[in-house]
Protein backbone atom coordinates (compact mmCIF):
# COMPACT_ATOMS: atom_id res chain seq x y z
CA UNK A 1 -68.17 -55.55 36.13
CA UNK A 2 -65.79 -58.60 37.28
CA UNK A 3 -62.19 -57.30 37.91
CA UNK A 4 -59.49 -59.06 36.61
CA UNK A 5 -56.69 -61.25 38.97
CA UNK A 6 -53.70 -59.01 38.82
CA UNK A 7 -49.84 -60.68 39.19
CA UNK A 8 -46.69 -59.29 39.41
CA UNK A 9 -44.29 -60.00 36.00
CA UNK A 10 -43.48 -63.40 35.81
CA UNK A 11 -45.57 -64.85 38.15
CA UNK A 12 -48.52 -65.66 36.72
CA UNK A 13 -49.85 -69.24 36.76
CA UNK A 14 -48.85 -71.95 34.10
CA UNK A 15 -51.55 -72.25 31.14
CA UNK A 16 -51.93 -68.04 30.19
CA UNK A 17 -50.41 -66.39 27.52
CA UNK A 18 -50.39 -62.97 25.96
CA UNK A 19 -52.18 -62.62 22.44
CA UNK A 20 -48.40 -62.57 20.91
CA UNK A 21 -46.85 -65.77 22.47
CA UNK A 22 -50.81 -67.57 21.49
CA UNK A 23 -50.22 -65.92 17.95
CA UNK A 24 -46.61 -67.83 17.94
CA UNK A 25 -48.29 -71.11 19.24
CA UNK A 26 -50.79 -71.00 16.05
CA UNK A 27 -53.64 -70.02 18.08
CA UNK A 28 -55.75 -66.80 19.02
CA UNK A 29 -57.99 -66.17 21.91
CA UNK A 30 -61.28 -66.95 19.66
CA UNK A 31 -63.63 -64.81 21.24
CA UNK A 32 -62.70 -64.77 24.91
CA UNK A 33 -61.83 -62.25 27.51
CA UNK A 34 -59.01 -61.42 29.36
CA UNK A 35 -58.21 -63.76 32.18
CA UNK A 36 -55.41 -62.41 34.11
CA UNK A 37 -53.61 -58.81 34.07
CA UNK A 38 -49.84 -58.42 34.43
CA UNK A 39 -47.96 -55.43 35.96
CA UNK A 40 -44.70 -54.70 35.79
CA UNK A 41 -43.72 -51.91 37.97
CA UNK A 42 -41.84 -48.58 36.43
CA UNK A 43 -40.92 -45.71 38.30
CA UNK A 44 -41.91 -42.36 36.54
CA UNK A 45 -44.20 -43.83 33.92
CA UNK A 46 -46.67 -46.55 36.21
CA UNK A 47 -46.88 -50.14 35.75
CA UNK A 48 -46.55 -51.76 32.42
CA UNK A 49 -49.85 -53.83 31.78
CA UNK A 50 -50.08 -57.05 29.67
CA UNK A 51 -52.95 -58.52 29.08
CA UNK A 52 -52.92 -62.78 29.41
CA UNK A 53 -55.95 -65.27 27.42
CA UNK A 54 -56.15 -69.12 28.58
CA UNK A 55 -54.54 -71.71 26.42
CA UNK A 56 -57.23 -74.27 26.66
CA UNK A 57 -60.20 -72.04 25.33
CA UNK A 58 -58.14 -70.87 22.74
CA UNK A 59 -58.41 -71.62 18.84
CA UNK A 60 -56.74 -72.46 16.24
CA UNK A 61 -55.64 -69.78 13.89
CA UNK A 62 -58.16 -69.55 10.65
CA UNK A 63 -55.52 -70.20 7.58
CA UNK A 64 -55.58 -67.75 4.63
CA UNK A 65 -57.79 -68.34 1.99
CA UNK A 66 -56.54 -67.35 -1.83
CA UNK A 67 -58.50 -64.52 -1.97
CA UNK A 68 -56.82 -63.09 1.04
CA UNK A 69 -53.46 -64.03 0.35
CA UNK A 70 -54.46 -62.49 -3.38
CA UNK A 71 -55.92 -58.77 -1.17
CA UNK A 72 -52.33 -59.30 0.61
CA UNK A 73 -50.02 -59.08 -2.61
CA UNK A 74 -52.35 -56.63 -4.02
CA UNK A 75 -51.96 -53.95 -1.31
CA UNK A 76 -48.39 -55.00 -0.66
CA UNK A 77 -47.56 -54.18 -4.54
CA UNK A 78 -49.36 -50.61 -4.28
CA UNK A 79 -46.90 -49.98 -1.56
CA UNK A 80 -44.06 -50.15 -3.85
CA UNK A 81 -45.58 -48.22 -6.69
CA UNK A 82 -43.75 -44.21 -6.60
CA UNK A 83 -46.78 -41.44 -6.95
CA UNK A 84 -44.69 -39.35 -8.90
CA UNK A 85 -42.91 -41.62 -11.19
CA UNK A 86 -45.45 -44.51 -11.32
CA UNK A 87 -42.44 -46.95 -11.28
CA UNK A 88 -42.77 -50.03 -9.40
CA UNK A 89 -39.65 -49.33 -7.57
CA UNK A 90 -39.12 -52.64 -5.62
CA UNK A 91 -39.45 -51.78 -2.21
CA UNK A 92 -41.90 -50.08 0.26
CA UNK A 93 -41.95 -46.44 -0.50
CA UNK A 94 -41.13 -44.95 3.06
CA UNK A 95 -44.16 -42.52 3.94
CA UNK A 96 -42.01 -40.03 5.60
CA UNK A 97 -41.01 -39.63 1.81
CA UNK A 98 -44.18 -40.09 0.40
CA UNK A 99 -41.86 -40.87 -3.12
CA UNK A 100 -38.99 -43.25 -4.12
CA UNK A 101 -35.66 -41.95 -3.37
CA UNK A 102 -34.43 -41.21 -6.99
CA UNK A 103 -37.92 -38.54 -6.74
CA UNK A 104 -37.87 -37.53 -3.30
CA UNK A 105 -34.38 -36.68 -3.95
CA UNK A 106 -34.23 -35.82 -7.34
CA UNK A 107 -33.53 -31.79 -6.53
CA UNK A 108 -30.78 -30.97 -4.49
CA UNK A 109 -32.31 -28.39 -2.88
CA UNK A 110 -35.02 -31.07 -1.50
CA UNK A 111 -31.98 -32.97 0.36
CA UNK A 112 -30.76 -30.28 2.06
CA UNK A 113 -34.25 -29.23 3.81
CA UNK A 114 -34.71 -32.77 5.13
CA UNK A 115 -31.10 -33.73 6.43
C-alpha cells in the first residue's frame, strides 16, 4: 500500500483540489485516488485531514438527465407532505418534529415538553 505525500495547510502544490472546490469548478475526480493529504494541526483534537484529487485527470461533471431531475422533485415534494395532516405544507417538515408546526404544535401541552 503506497502512502500518500502529506503537506502542511496551504502548502500544497498548484494543480490539487479537494472534491468540494473540483465540485465548484464543474468537475469530479472520475474515478481516481487521492493524490495528496493535508493536515492542519489542532491541539486537543489531532490534525484536521483533507483529502486533495489532481485537476488534470479530473472529469467533467455528468449533467442531470429528466428522469433524475423528475426522482429530485419527487422526493423533494414528499419532504413537504405533514404525516398527520397529509397537507402539502410548503416547506421541509423538520425531522426533529417529524410533523408541520400547526400539528406538532397543535396541543399546548406538546409545546411545553419540547421548549
Amino acid at each position: 500500500m503506497a502512502t500518500l505525500p502529506v503537506y502542511s495547510w496551504h502548502l500544497a502544490p498548484d494543480g490539487y483540489a479537494t472534491y468540494r472546490q473540483l465540485r465548484a469548478m464543474g468537475l469530479r475526480p472520475g474515478g481516481q485516488d487521492v493524490a495528496i493529504q493535508l493536515e492542519r494541526p489542532r491541539r486537543k483534537r489531532g490534525p484536521l485531514v483533507a483529502y486533495l484529487y489532481r485537476v488534470d485527470r479530473a472529469k467533467p461533471v455528468r449533467p442531470m438527465t429528466p428522469a433524475k431531475w423528475a426522482a429530485l422533485a419527487k422526493a423533494n415534494a414528499a419532504r413537504r407532505i405533514c404525516p398527520e395532516c397529509e397537507q402539502d405544507v410548503g416547506y421541509v417538515i423538520p425531522t426533529s418534529l417529524g410533523a408541520c408546526v400547526t400539528c406538532a404544535y397543535s396541543n399546548p401541552s406538546d409545546a411545553l415538553r419540547s421548549a
